[in-house]
Structure formats: C-alpha cells, structure tokens
N, C-alpha and C. Protein backbone atom coordinates (compact mmCIF):
# COMPACT_ATOMS: atom_id res chain seq x y z
N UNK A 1 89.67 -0.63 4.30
CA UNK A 1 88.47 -1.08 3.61
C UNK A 1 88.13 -0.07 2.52
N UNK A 2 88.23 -0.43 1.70
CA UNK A 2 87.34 0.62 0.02
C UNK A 2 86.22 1.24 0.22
N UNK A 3 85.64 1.96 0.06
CA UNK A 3 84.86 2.64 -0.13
C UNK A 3 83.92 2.70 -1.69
N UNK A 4 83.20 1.64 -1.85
CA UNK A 4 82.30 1.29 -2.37
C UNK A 4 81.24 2.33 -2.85
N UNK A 5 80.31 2.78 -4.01
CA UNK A 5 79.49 2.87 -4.05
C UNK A 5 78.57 2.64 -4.66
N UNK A 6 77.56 2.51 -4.60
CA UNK A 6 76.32 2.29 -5.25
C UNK A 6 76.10 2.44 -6.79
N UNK A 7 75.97 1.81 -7.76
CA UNK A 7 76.10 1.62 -9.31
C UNK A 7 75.12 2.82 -9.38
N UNK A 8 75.54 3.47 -10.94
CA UNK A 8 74.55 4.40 -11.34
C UNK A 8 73.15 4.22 -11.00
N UNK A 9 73.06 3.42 -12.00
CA UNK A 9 71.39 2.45 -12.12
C UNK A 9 70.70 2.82 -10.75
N UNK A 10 71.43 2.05 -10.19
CA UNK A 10 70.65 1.83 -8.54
C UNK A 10 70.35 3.26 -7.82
N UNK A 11 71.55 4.50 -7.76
CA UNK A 11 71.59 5.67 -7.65
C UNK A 11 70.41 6.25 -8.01
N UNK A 12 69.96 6.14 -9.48
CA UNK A 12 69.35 6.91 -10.38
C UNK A 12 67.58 5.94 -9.82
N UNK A 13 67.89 5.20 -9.91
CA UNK A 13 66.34 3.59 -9.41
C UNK A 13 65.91 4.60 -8.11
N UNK A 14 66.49 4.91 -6.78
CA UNK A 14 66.77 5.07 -5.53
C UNK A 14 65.82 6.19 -5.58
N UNK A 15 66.54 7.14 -5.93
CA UNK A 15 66.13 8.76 -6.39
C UNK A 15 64.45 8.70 -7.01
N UNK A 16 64.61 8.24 -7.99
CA UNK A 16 63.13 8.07 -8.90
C UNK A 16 62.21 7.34 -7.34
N UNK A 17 62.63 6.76 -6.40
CA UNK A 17 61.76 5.79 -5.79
C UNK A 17 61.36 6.77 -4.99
N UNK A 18 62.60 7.41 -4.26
CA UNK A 18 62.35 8.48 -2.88
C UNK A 18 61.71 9.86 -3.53
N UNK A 19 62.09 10.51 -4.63
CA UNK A 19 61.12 11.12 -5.15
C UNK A 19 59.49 10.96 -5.38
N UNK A 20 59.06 9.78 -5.68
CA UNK A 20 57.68 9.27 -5.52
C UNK A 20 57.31 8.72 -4.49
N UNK A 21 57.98 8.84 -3.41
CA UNK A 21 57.50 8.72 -2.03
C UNK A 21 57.37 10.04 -1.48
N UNK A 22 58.02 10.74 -1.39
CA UNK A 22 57.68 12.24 -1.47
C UNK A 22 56.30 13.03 -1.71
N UNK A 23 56.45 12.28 -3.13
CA UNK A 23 54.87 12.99 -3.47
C UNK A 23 53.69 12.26 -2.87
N UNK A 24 54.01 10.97 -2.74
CA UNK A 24 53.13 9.85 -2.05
C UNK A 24 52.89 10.49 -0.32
N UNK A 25 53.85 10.98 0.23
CA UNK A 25 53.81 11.92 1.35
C UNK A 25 53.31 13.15 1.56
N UNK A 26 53.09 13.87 0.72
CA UNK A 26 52.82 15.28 0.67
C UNK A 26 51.17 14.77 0.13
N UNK A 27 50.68 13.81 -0.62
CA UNK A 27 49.15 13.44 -0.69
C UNK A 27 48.53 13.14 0.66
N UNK A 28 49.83 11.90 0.95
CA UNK A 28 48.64 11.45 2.42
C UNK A 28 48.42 12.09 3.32
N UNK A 29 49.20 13.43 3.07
CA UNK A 29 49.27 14.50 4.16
C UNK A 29 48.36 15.78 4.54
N UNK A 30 47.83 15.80 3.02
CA UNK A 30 46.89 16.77 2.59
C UNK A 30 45.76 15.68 2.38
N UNK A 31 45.73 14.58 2.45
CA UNK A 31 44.59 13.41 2.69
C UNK A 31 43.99 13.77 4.43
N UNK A 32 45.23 13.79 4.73
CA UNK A 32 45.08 13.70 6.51
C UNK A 32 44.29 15.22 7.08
N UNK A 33 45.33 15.86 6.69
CA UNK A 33 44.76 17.65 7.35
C UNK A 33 43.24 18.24 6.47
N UNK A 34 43.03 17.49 6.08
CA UNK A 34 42.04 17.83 5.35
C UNK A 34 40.54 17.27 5.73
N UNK A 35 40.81 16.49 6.54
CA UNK A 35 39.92 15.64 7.23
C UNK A 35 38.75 14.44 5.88
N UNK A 36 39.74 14.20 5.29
CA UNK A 36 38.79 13.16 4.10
C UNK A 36 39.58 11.85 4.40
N UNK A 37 40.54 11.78 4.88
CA UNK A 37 40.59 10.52 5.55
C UNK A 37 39.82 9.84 6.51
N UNK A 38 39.16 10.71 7.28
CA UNK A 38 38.15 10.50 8.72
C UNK A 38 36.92 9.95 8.07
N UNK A 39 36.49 10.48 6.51
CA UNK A 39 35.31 10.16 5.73
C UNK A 39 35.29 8.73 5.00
N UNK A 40 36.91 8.48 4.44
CA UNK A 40 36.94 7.25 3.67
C UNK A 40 37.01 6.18 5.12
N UNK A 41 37.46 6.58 6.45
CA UNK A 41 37.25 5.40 7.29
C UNK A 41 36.21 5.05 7.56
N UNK A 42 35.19 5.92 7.36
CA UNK A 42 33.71 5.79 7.80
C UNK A 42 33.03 5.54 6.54
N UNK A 43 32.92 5.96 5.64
CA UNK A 43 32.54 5.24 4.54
C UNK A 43 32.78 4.24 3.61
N UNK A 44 34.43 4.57 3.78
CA UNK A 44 35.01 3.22 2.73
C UNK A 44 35.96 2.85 3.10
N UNK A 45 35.64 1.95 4.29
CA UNK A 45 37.07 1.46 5.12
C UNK A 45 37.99 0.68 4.47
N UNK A 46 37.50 -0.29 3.47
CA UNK A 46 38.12 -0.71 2.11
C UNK A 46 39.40 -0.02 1.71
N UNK A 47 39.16 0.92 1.09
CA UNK A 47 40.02 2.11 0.41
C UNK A 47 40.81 2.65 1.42
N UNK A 48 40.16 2.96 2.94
CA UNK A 48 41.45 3.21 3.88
C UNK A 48 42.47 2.60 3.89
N UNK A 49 41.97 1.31 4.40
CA UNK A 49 42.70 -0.33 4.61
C UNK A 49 43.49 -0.18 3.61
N UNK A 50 43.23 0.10 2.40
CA UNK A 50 44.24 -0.25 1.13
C UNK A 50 45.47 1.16 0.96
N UNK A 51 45.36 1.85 1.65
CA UNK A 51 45.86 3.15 1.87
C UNK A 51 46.96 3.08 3.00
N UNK A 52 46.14 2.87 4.43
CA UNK A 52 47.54 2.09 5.22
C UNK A 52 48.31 0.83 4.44
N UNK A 53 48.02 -0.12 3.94
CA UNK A 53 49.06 -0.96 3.22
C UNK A 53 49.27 -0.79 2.42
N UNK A 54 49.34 0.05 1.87
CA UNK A 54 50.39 1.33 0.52
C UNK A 54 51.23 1.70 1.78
N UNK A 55 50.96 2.85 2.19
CA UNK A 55 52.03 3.21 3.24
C UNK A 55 53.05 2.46 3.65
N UNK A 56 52.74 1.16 4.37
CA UNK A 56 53.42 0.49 4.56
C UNK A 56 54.53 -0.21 3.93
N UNK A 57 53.95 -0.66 2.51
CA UNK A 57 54.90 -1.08 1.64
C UNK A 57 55.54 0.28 1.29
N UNK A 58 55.31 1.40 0.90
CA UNK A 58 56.36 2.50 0.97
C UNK A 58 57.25 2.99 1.62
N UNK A 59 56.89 2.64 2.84
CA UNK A 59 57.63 2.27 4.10
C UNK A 59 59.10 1.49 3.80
N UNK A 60 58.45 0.04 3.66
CA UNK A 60 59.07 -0.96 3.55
C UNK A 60 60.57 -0.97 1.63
N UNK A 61 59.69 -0.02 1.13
CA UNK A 61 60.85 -0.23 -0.11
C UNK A 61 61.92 1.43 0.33
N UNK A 62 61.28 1.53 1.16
CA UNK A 62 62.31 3.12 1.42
C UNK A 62 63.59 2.38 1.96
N UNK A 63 63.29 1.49 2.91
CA UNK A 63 64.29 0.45 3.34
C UNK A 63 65.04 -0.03 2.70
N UNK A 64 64.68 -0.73 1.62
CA UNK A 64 65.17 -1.18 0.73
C UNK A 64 66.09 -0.62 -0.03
N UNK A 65 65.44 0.24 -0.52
CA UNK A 65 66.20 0.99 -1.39
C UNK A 65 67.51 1.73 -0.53
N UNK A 66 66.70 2.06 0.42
CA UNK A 66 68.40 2.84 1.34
C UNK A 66 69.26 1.92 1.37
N UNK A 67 68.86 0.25 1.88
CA UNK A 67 70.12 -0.51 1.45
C UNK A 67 70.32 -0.95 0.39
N UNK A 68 69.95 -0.79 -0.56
CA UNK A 68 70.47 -1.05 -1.97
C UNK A 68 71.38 0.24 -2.26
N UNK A 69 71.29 1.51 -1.43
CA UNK A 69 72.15 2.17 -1.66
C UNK A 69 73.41 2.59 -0.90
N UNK A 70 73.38 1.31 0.51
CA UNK A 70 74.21 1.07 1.08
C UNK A 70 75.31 -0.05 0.59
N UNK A 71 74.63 -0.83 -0.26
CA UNK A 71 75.58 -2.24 -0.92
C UNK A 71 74.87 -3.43 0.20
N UNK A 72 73.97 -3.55 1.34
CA UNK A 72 73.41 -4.26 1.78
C UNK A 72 73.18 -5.49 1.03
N UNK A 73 73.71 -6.67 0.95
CA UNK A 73 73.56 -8.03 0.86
C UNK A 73 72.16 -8.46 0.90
N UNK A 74 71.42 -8.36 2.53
CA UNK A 74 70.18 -8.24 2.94
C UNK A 74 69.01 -7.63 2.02
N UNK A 75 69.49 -6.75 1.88
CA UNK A 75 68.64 -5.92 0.85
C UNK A 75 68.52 -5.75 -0.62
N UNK A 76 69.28 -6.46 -1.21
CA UNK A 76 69.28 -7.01 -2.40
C UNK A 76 68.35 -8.40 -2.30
N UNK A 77 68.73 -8.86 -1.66
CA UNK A 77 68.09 -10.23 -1.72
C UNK A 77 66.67 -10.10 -1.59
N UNK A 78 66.27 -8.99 -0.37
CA UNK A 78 64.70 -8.77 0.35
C UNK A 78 64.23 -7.96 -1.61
N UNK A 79 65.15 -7.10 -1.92
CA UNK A 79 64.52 -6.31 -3.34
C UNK A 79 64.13 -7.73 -4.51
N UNK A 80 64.99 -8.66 -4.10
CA UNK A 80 64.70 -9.75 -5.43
C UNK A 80 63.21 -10.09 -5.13
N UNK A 81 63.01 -10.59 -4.18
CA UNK A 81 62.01 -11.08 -3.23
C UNK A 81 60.74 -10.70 -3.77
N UNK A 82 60.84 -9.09 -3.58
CA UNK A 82 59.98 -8.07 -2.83
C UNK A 82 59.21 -7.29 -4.88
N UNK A 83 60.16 -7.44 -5.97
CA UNK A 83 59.92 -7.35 -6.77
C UNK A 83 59.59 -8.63 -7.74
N UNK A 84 60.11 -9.95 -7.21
CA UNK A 84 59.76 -10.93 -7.98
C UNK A 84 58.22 -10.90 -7.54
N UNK A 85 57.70 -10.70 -6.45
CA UNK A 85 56.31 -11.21 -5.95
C UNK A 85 55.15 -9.99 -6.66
N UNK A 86 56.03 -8.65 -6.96
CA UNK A 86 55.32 -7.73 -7.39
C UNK A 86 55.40 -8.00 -8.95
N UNK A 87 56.20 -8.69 -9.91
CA UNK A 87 56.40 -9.47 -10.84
C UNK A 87 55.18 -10.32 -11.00
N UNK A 88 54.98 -11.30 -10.15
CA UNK A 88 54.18 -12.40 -10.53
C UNK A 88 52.40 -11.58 -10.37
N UNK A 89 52.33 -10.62 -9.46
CA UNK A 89 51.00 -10.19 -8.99
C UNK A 89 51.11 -9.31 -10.08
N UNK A 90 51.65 -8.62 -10.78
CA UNK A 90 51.44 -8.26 -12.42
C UNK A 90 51.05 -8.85 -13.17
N UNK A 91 51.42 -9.70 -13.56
CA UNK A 91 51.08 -10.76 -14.54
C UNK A 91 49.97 -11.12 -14.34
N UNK A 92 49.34 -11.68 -13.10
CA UNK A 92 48.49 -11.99 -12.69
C UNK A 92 47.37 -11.25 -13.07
N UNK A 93 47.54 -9.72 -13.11
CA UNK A 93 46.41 -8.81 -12.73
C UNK A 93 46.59 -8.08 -14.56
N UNK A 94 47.44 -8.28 -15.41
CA UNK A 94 47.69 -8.32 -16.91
C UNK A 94 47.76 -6.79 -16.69
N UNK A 95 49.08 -6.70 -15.84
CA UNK A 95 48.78 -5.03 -16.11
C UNK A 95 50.76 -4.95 -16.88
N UNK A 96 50.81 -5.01 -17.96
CA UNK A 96 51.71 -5.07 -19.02
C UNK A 96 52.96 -4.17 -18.61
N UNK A 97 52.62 -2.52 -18.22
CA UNK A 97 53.85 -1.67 -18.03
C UNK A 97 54.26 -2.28 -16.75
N UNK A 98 53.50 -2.24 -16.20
CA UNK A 98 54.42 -2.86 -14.56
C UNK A 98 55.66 -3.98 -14.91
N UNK A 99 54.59 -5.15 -15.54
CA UNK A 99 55.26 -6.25 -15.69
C UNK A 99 56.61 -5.97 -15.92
N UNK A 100 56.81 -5.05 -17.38
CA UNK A 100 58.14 -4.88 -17.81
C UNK A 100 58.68 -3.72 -17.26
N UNK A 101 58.32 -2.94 -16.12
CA UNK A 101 59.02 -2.15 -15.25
C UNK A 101 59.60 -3.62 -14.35
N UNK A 102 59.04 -4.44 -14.20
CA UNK A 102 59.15 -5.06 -12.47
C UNK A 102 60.49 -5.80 -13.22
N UNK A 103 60.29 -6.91 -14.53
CA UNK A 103 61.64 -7.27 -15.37
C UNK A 103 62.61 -6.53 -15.77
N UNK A 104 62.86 -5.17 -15.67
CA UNK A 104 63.63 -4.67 -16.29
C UNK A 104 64.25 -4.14 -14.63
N UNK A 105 63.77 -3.90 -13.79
CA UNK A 105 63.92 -3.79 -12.16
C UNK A 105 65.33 -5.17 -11.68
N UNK A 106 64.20 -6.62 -12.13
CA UNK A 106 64.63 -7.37 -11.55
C UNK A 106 66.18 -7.44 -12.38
N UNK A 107 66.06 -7.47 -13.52
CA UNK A 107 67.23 -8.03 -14.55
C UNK A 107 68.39 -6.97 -14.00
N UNK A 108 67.91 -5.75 -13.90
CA UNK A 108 69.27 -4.88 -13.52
C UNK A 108 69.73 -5.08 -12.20
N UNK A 109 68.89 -5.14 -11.06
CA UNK A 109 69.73 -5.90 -9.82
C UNK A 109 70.11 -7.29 -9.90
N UNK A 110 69.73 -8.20 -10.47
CA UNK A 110 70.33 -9.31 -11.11
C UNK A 110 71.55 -9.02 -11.52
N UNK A 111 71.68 -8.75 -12.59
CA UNK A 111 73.07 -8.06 -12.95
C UNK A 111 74.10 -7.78 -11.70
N UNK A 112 73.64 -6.71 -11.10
CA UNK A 112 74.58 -6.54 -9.47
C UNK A 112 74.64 -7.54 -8.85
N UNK A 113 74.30 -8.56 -8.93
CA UNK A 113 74.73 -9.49 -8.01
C UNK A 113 75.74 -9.87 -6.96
N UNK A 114 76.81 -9.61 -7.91
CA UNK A 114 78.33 -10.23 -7.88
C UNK A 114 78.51 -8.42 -6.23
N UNK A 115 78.09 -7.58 -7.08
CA UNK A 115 78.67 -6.28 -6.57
C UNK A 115 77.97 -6.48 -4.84
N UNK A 116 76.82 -7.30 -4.44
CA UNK A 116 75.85 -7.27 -3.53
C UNK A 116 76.47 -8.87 -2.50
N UNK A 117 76.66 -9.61 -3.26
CA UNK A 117 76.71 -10.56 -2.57
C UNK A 117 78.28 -10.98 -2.54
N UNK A 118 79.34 -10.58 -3.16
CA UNK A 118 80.53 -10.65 -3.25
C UNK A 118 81.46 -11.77 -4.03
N UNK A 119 81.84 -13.05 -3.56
CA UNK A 119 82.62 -14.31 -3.30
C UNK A 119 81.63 -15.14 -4.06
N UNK A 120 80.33 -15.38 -2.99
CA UNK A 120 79.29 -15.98 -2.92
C UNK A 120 78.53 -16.56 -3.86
N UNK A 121 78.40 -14.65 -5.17
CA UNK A 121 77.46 -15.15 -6.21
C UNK A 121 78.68 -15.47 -7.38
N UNK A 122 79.62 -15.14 -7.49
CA UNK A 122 80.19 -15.85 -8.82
C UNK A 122 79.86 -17.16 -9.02
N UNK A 123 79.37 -17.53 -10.43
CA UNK A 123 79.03 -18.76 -11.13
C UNK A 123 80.70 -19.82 -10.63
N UNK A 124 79.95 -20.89 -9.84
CA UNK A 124 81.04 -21.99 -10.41
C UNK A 124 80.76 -22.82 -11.65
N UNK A 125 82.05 -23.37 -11.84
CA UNK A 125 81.91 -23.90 -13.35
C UNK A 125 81.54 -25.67 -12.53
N UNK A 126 81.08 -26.57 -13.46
CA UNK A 126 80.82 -27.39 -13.25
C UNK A 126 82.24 -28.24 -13.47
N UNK A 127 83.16 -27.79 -13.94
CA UNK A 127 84.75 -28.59 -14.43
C UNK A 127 85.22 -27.88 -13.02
N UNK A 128 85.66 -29.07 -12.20
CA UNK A 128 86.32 -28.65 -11.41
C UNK A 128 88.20 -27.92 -11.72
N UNK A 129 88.30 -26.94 -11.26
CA UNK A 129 90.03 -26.52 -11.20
C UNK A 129 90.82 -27.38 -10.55
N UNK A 130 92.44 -27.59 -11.44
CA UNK A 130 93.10 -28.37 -11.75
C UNK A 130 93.30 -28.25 -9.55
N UNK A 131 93.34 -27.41 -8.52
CA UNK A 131 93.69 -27.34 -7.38
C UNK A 131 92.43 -28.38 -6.36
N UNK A 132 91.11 -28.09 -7.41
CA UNK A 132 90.00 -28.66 -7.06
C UNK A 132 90.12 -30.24 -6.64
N UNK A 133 91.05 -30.62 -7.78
CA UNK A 133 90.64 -32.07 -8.10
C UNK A 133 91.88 -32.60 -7.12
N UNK A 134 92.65 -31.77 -6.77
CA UNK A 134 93.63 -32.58 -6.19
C UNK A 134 92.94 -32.61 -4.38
C-alpha cells in the first residue's frame, strides 16, 4: 500500500487551524484559573453557553482536520458539510472576510476531491465508453 500524504494546502490549512486552537486553549485556560469563568456563569450565562459551544466546535474541527490530514474520506466530506453551513451562516450574518475565507476553504478541498474520495469522485462523462455500450 503507498504511503500517501496530505497536499500542501491542507498541511499548511491544518497547522494555521491547530495553531489557533492552541491559543484558543491557553485563553480558556487562563479564563478558567482565573476564576472569571465562575463570574460570566453567574452573570452572563449567555456568553458562557456561547463559550462551551466554541469549545466544542473546536473540538469538533480538530477532528477534522486530523482527518483531513489523515486522507479520511469521512472527513472530507464532514469538512464540506461543516464549512458549507459555516458558508451560508456568513452570508447570512454579512460578515464578508469569513465568507471568502469559508469559499476559498471550500474550493480548495473541492479541488482534493479525487485525492479524498478516490474511484468514486472522478466526473463521468455523459457519452458512454465504446466497453460501456456493449
């Protein structure tokens, strides 16, 4: 079996992601020991609430991204998913850099396709081959 790896892009995407989870970690951490998390639950449970589901989705694209840097099938597909919906809730909310971070996201794993899904995603032609028809 070959030994596959992970396209630049995605390499370089991966890194930039787990790097800002990092720092996203070392905040909620000094959020935590600091005891001002104990204050926003009691005062602005809102802003907590929205704080655990950050986490979570950071959680959830660390996943991702590890299998996007595994060649995961699964995880290409969950990243189309997972950025088309963060795509449309841009637009929605007219926040412009996202938008064309989230398109320029989607278009380059688009691109990988073929490398993610194998056999599967090559385009058939609508003219069937001369083996087709027989």
């Amino acid at each position: 079996m070959e030994n596959k790896k992970a396209p630049l892009g995605i390499r370089i995407l991966a890194g930039l992601y787990f790097f800002a989870l990092g720092a996203y970690t070392i905040s909620l951490w000094s959020l935590i020991a600091s005891g001002k998390f104990e204050i926003l639950l009691e005062y602005y449970p809102t802003l907590a609430a929205m704080i655990v589901i950050l986490t979570i989705l950071m959680i959830a694209l660390a996943f991702i991204w590890y299998g996007l840097l595994k060649l995961n099938p699964t995880a290409w597909k969950i990243a189309m998913v997972f950025y088309g919906i963060g795509l449309i809730i841009n637009l929605l909310s007219l926040k412009i850099v996202y938008v064309i971070v989230d398109i320029i996201i989607l278009w380059y794993l688009y691109s990988k396709k073929e490398l993610y899904l194998g056999a599967e995603a090559s385009d058939r032609t609508l003219v069937p081959t001369p083996e087709e028809q027989e």
